[in-house]
C-alpha atoms as a PDB file:
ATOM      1  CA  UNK A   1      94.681  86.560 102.394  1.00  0.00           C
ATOM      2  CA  UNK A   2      95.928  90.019 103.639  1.00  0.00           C
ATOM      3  CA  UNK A   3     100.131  90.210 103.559  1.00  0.00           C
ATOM      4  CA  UNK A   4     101.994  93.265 105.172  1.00  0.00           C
ATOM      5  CA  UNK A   5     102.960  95.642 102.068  1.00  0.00           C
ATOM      6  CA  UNK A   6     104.519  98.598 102.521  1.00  0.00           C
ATOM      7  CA  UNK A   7     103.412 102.409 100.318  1.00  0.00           C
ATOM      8  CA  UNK A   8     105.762 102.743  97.879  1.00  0.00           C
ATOM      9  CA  UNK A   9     108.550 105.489  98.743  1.00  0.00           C
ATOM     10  CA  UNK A  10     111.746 106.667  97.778  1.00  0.00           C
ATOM     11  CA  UNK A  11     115.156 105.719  98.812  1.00  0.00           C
ATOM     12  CA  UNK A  12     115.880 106.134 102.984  1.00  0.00           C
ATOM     13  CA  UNK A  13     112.716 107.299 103.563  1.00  0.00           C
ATOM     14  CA  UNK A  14     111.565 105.816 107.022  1.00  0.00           C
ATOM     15  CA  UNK A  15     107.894 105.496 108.282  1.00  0.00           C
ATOM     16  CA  UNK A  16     109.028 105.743 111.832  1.00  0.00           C
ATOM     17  CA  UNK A  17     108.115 108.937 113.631  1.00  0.00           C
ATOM     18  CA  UNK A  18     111.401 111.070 113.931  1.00  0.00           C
ATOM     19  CA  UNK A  19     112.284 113.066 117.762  1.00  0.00           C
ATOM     20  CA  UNK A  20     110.358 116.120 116.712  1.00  0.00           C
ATOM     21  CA  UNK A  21     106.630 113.369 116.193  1.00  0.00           C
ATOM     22  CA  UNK A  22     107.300 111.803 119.168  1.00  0.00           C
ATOM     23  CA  UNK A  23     107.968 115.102 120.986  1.00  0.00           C
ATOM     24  CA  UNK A  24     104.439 116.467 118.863  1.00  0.00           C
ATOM     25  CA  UNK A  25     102.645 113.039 120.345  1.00  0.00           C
ATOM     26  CA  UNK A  26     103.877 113.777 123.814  1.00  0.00           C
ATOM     27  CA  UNK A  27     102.644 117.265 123.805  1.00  0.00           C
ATOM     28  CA  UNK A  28      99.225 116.712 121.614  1.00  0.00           C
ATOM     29  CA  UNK A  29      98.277 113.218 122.123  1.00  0.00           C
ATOM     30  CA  UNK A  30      97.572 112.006 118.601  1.00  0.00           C
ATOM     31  CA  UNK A  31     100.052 111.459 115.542  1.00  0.00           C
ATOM     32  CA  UNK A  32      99.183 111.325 111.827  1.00  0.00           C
ATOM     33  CA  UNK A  33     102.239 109.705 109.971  1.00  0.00           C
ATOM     34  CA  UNK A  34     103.165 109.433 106.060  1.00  0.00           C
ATOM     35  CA  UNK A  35     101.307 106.467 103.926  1.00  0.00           C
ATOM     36  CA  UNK A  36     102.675 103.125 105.514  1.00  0.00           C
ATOM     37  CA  UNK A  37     100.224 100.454 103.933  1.00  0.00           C
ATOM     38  CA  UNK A  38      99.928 100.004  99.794  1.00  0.00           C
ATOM     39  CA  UNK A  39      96.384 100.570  98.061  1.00  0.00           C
ATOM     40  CA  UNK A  40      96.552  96.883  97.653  1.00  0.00           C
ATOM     41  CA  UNK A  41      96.623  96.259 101.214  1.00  0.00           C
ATOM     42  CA  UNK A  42      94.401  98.093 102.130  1.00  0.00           C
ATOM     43  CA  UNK A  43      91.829  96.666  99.459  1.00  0.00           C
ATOM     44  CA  UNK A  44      92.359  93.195 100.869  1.00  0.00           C
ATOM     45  CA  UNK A  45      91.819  93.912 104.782  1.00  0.00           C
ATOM     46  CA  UNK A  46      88.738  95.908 103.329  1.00  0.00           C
ATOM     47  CA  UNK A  47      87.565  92.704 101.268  1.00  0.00           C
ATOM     48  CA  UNK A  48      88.795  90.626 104.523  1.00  0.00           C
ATOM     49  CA  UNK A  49      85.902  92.668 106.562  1.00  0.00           C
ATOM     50  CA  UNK A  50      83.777  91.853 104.314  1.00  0.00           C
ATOM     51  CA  UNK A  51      84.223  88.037 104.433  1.00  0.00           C
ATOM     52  CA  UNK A  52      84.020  88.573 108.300  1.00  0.00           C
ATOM     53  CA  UNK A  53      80.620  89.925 108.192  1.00  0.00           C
ATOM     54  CA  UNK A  54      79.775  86.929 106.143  1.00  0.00           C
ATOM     55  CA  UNK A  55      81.752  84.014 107.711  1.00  0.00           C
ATOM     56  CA  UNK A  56      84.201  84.187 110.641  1.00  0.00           C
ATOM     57  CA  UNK A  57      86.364  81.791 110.684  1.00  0.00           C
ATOM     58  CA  UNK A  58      86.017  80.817 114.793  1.00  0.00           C
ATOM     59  CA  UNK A  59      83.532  82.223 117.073  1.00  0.00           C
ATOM     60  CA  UNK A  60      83.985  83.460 120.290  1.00  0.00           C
ATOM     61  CA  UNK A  61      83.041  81.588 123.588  1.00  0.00           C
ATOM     62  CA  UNK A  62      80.420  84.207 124.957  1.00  0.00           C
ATOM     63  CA  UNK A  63      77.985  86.054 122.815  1.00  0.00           C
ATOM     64  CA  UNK A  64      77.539  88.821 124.978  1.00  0.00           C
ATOM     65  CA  UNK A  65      79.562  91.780 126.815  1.00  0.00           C
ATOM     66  CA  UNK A  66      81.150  93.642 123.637  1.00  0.00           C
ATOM     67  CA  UNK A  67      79.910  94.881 120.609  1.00  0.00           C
ATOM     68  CA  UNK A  68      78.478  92.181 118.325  1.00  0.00           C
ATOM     69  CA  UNK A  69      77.023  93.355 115.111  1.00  0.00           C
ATOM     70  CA  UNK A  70      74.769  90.953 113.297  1.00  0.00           C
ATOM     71  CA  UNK A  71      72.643  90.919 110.203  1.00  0.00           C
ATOM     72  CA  UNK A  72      69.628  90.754 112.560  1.00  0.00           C
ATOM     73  CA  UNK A  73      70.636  94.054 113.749  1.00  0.00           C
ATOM     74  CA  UNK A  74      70.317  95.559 110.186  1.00  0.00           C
ATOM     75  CA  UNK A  75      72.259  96.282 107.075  1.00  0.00           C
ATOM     76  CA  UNK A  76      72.085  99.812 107.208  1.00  0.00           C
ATOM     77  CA  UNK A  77      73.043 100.996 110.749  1.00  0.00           C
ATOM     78  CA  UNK A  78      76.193 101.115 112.327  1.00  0.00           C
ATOM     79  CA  UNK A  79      77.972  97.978 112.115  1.00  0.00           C
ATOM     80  CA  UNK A  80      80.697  97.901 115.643  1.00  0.00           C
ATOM     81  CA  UNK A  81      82.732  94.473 115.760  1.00  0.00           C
ATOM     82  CA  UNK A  82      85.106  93.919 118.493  1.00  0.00           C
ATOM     83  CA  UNK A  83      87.540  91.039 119.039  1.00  0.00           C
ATOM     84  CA  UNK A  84      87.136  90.955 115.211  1.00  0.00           C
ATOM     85  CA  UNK A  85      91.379  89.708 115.356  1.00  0.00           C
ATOM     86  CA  UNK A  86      89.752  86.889 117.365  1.00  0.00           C
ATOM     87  CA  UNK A  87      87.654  86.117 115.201  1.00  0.00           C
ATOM     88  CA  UNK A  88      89.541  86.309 111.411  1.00  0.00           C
ATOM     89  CA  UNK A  89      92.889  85.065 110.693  1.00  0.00           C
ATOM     90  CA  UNK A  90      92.938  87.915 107.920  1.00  0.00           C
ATOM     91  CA  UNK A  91      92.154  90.886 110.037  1.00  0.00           C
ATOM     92  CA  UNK A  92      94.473  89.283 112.911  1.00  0.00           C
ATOM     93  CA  UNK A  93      97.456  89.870 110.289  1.00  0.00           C
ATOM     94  CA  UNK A  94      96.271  93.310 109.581  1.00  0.00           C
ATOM     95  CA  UNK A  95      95.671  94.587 113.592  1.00  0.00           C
ATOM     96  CA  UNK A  96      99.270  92.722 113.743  1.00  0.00           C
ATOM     97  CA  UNK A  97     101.391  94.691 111.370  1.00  0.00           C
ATOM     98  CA  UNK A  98     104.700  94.589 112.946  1.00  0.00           C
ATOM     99  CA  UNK A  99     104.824  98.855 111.651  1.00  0.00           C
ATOM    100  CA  UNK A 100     102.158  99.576 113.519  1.00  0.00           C
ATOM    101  CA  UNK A 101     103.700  98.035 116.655  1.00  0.00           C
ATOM    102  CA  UNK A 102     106.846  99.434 116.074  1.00  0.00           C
ATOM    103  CA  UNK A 103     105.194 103.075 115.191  1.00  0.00           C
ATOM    104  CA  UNK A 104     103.295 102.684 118.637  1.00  0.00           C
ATOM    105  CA  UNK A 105     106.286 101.916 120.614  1.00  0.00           C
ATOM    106  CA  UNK A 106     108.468 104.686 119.257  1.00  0.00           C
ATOM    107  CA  UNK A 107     105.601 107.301 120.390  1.00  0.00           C
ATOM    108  CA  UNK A 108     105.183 105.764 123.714  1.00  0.00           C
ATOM    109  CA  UNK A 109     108.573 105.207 124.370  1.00  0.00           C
ATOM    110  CA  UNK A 110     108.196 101.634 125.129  1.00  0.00           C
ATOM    111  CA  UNK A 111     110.189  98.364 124.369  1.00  0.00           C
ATOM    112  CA  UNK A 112     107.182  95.987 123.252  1.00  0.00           C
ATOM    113  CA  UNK A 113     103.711  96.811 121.981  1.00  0.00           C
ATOM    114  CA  UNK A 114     101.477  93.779 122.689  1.00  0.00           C
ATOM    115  CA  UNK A 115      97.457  93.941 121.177  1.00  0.00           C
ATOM    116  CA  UNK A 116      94.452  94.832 123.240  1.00  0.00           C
ATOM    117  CA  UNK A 117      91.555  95.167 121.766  1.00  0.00           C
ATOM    118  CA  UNK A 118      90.256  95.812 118.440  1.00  0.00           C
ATOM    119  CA  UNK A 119      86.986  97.273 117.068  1.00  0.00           C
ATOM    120  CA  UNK A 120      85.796  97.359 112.805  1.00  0.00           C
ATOM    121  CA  UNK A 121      83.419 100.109 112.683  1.00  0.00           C
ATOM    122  CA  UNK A 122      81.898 100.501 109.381  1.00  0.00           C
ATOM    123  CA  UNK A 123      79.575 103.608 108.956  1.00  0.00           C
ATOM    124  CA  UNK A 124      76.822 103.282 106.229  1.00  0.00           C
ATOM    125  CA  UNK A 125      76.739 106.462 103.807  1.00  0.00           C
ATOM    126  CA  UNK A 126      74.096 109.335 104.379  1.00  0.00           C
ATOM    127  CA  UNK A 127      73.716 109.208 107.887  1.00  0.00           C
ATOM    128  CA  UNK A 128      70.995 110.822 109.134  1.00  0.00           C
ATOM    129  CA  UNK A 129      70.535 112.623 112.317  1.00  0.00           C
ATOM    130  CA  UNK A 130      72.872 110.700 115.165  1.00  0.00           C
ATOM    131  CA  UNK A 131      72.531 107.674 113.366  1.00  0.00           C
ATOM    132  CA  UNK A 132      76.923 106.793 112.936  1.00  0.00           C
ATOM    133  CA  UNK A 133      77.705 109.636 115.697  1.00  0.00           C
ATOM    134  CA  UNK A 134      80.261 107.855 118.088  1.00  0.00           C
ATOM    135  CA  UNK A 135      80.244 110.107 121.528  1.00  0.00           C
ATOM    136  CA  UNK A 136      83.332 111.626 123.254  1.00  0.00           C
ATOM    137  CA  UNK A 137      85.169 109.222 124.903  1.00  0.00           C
ATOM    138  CA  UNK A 138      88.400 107.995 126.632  1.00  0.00           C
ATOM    139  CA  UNK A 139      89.523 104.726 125.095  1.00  0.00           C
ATOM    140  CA  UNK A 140      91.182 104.599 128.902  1.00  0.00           C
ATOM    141  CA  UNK A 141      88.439 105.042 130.515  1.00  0.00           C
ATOM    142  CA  UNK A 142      87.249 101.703 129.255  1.00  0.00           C
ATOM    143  CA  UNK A 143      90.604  99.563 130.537  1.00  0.00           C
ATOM    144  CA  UNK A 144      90.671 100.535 133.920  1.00  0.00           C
ATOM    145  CA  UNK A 145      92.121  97.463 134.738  1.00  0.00           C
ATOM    146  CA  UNK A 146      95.197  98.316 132.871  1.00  0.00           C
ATOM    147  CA  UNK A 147      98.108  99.649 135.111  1.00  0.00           C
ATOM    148  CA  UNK A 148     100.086 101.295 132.418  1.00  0.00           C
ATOM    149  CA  UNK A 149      99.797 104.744 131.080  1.00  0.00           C
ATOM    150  CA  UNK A 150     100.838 104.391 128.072  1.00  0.00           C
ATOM    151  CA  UNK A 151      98.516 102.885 126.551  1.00  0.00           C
ATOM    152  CA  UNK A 152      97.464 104.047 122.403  1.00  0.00           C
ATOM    153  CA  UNK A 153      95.170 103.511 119.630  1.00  0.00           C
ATOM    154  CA  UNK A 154      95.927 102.701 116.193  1.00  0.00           C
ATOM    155  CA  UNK A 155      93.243 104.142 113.782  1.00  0.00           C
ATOM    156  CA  UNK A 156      93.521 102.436 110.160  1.00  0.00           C
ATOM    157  CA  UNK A 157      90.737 103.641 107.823  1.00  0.00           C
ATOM    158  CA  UNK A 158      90.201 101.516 104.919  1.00  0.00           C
ATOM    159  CA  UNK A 159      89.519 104.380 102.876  1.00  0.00           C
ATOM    160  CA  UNK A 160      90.423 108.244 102.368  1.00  0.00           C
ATOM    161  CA  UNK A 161      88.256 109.425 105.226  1.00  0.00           C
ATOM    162  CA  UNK A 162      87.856 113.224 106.378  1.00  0.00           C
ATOM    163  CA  UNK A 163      84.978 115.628 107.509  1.00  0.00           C
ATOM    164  CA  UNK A 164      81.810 114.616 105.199  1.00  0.00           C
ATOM    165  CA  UNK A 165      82.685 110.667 105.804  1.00  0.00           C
ATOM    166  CA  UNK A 166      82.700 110.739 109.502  1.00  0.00           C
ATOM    167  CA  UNK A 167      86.446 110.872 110.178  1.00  0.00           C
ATOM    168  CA  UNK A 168      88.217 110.553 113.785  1.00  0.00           C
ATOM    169  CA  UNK A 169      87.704 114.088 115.571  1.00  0.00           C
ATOM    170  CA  UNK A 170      90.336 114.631 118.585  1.00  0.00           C
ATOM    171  CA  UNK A 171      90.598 117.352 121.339  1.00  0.00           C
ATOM    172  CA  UNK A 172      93.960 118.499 121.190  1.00  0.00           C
ATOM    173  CA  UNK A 173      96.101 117.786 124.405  1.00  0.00           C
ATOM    174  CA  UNK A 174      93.184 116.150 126.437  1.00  0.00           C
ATOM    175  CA  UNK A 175      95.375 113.224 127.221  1.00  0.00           C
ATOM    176  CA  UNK A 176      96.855 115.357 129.984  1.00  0.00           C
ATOM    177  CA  UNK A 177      93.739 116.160 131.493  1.00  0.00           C
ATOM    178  CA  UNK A 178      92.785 115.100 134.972  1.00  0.00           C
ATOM    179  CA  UNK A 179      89.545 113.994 135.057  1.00  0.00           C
ATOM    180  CA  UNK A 180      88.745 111.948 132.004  1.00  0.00           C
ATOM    181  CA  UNK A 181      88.530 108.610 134.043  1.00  0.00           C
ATOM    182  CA  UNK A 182      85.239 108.331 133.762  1.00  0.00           C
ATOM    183  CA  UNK A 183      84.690 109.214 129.886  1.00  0.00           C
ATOM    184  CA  UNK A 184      82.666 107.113 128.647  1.00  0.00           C
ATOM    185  CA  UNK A 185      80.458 108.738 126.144  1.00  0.00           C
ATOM    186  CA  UNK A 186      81.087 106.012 123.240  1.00  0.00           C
ATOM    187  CA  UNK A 187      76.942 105.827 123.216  1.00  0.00           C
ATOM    188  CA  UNK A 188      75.828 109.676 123.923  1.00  0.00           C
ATOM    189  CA  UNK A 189      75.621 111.462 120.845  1.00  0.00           C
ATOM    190  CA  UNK A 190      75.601 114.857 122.277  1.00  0.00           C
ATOM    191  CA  UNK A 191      79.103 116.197 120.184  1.00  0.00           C
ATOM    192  CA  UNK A 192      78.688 119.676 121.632  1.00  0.00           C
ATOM    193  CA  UNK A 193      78.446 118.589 124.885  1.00  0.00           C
ATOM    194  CA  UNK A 194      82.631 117.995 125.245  1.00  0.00           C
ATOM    195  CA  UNK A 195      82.904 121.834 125.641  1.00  0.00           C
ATOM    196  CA  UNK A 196      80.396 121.417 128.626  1.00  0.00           C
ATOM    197  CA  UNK A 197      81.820 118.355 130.344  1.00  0.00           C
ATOM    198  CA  UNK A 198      85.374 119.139 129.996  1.00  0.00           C
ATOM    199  CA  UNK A 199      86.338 122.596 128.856  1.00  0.00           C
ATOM    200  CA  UNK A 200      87.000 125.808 130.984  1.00  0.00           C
ATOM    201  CA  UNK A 201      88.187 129.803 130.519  1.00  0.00           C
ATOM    202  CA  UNK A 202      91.870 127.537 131.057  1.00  0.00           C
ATOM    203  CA  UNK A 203      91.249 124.985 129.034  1.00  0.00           C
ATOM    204  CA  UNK A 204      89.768 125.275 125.590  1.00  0.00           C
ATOM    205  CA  UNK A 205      88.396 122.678 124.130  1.00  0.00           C
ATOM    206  CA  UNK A 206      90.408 122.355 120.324  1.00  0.00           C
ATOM    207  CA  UNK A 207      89.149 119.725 118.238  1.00  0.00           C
ATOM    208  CA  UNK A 208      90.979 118.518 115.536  1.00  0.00           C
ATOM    209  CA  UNK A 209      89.055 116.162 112.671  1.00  0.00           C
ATOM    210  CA  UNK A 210      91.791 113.893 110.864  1.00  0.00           C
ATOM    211  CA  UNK A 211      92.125 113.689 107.297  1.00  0.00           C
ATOM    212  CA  UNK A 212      93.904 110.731 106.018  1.00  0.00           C
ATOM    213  CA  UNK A 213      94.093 109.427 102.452  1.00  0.00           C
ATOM    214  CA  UNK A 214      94.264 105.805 102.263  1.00  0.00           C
ATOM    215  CA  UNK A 215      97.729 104.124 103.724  1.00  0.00           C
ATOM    216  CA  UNK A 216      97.788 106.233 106.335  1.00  0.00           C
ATOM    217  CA  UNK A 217      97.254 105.840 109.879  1.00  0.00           C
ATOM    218  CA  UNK A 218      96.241 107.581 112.916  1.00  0.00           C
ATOM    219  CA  UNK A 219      97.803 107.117 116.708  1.00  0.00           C
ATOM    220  CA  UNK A 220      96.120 108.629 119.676  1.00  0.00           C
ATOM    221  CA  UNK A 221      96.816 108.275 123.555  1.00  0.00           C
ATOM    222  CA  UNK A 222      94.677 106.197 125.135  1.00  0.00           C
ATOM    223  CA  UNK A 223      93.636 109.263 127.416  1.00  0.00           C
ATOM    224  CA  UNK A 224      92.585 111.535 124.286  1.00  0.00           C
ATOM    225  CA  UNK A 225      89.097 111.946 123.607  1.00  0.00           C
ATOM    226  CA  UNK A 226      87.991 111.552 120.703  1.00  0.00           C
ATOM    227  CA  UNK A 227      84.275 110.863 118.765  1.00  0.00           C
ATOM    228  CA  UNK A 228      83.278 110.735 114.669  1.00  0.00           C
ATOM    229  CA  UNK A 229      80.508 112.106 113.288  1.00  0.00           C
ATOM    230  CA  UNK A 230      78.144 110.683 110.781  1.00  0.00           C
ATOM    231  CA  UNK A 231      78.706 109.412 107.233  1.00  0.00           C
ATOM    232  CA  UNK A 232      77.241 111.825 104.917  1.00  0.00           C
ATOM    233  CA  UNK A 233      79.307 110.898 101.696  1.00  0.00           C
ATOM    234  CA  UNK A 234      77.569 108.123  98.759  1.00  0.00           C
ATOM    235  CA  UNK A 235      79.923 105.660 100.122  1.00  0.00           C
ATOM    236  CA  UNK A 236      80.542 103.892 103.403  1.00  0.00           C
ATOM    237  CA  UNK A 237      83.514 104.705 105.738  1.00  0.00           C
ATOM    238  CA  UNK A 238      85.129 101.261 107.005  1.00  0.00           C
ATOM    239  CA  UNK A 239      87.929 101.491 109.456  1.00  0.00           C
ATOM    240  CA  UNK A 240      89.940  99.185 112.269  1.00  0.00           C
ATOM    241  CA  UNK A 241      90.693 100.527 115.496  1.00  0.00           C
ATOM    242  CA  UNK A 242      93.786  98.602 116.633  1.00  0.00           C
ATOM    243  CA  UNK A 243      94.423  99.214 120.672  1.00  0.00           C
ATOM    244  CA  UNK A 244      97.345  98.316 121.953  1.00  0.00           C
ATOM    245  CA  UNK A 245      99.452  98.008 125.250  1.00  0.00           C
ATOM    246  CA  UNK A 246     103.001  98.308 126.567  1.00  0.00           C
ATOM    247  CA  UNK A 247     104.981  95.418 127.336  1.00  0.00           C
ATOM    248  CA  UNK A 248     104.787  96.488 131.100  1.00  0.00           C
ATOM    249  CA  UNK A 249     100.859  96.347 131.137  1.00  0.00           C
ATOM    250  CA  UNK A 250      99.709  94.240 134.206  1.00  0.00           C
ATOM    251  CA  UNK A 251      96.486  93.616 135.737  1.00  0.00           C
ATOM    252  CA  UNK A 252      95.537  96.029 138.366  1.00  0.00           C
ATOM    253  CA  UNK A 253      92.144  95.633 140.339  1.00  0.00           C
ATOM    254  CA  UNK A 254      89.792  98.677 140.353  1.00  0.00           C
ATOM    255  CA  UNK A 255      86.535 100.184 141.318  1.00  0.00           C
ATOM    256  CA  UNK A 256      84.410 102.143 139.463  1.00  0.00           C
ATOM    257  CA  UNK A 257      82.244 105.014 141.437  1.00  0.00           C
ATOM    258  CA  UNK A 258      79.811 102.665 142.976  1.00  0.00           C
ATOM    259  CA  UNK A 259      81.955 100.760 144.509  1.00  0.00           C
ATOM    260  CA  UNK A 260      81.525  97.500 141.926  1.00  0.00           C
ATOM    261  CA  UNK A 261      84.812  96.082 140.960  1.00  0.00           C
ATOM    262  CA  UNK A 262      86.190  97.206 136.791  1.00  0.00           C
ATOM    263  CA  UNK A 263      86.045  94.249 134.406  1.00  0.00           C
ATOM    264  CA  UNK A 264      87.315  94.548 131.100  1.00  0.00           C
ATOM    265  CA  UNK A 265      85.457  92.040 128.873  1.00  0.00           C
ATOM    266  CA  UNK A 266      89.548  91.092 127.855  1.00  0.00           C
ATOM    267  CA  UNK A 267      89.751  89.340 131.448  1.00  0.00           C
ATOM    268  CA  UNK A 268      87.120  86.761 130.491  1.00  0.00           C
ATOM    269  CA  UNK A 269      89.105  85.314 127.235  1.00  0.00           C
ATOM    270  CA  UNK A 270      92.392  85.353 128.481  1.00  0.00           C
ATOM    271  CA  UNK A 271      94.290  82.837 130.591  1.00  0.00           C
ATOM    272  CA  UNK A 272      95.037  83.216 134.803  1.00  0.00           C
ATOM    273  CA  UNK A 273      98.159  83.760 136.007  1.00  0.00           C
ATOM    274  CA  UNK A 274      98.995  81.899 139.319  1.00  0.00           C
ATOM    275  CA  UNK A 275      97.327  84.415 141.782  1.00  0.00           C
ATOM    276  CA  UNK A 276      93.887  84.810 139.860  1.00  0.00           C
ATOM    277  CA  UNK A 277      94.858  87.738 138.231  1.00  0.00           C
ATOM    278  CA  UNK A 278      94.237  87.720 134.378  1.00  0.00           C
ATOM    279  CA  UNK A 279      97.235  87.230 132.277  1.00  0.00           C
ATOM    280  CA  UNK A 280      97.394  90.673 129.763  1.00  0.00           C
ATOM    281  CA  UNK A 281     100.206  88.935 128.161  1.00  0.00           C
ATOM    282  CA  UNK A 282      98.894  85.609 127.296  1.00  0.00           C
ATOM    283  CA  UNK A 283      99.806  85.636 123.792  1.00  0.00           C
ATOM    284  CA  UNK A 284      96.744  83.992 122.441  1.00  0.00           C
ATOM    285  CA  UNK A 285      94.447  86.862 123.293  1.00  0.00           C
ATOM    286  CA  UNK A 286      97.442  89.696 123.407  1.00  0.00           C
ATOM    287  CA  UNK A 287      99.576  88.740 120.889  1.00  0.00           C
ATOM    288  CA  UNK A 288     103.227  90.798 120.923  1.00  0.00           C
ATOM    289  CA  UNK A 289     102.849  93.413 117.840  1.00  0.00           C
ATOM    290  CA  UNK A 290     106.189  94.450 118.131  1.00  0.00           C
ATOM    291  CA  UNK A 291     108.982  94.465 120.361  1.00  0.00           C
ATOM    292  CA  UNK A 292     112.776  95.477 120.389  1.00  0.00           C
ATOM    293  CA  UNK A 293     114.255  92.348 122.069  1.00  0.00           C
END
């Protein structure tokens, strides 16, 4: 069973980001903090994937419409799991970390962080060629039926990850770009292409690849792009994406560019509010992370 433990630290030291990281988030879009999670913790939500990819402990009611890895797709490719909360009571308690929540809200300046999504990618060693790239994308640009714009991403390797093991790679300030909408390269492996799609003689394109020993973990806005390259260490890279929204996230319809209407695969688990709308704060499917009343 994985239980919340703390990194060891010294007397009125505080994990929370102070005025100056929140004012760094606002400005960048992404946040590395100090070593919140023991070794031990981390072990056990790594040993809790494990299990998952073995035995889950309730399965969901549709087998399509979101990334699904199975042992008939291979053992050494990309493995890309989401819903996995859903799924394991273990690696519910570790998307649910009540620090993570209250990390999240104190960047987006929010009273309540409530869960989202969440996606266990685990990246075989020596990739080869674009096998464990994950394209530019928007994690926004996937939720379009989400009216808030505050929504973030908590990134929680379960292992010292960096350059050679594929580590989360960020363009600086993109959050605050206009027209990411529509960025949704999770698939393309094209890297080089960002400076194509997005950059200009005004806008440089700055990426910035995260290095994080284990404990840590990453926040980014749900606007930033962001991709990973592949694994070329001797060992695998394992890590839980945690998305998460405000407590003033509604429903919202929307249409994408040909006119169909935006469905978030979310809308189909969750319950109905009176009107038809889905209910983003049904607490079975969003549980409430964190919040200050």
């Amino acid at each position: 069973m994985v239980s919340g433990q703390m990194a060891k630290n010294s007397a009125g030291w505080s994990p929370l980001p102070t005025e100056d990281d929140v004012a760094f988030y606002a400005a960048h879009g992404w946040w590395i903090g100090p070593p919140i999670f023991s070794a031990d913790f981390i072990d056990a939500a790594a040993q809790a994937a494990d299990r998952f990819y073995c035995q889950r402990d309730r399965a969901l009611p549709y087998e399509q419409g979101y990334a699904n890895w199975t042992w008939d797709d291979g053992a050494d490719v990309v493995r890309n799991n989401e819903f996995v909360s859903l799924q394991s009571d273990d690696l519910r308690a570790v998307a649910c970390q009540p620090i993570v929540g209250e990390i999240a809200a104190r960047l987006a300046g929010v009273e309540a962080i409530r869960l989202l999504d969440d996606q266990l990618v685990d990246k075989p060693p020596r990739g080869r060629g674009d096998s464990g790239v994950v394209g530019w994308h928007a994690d926004h640009a996937y939720w379009g039926t989400c009216s808030s714009g505050r929504l973030l991403t908590a990134w929680i390797p379960f292992c010292d990850v960096d350059e050679e093991n594929g580590t989360l790679e960020v363009v600086d300030g993109s959050h605050r770009w206009p027209d990411t909408e529509h960025a949704r390269f999770f698939n393309d492996p094209d890297l080089a292409s960002v400076a194509q799609r997005f950059g200009d003689a005004d806008r440089p394109v700055t990426r910035v690849a995260f290095r994080l020993r284990k404990g840590q973990v990453s926040f980014h806005h749900g606007w930033t792009l962001h991709a990973s390259r592949p694994n070329m260490s001797a060992t695998r890279r394992l890590a839980l994406a945690v998305h998460l929204q405000d407590g003033d996230n509604r429903y919202r319809p929307k249409l994408a560019p040909d006119g169909r209407p935006v469905q978030m695969f979310d809308e189909q688990l969750c319950r109905r509010l009176t009107n038809g709308d889905p209910d983003f704060a049904d607490p079975a499917i969003f549980p409430t992370v964190w919040s200050r009343r």
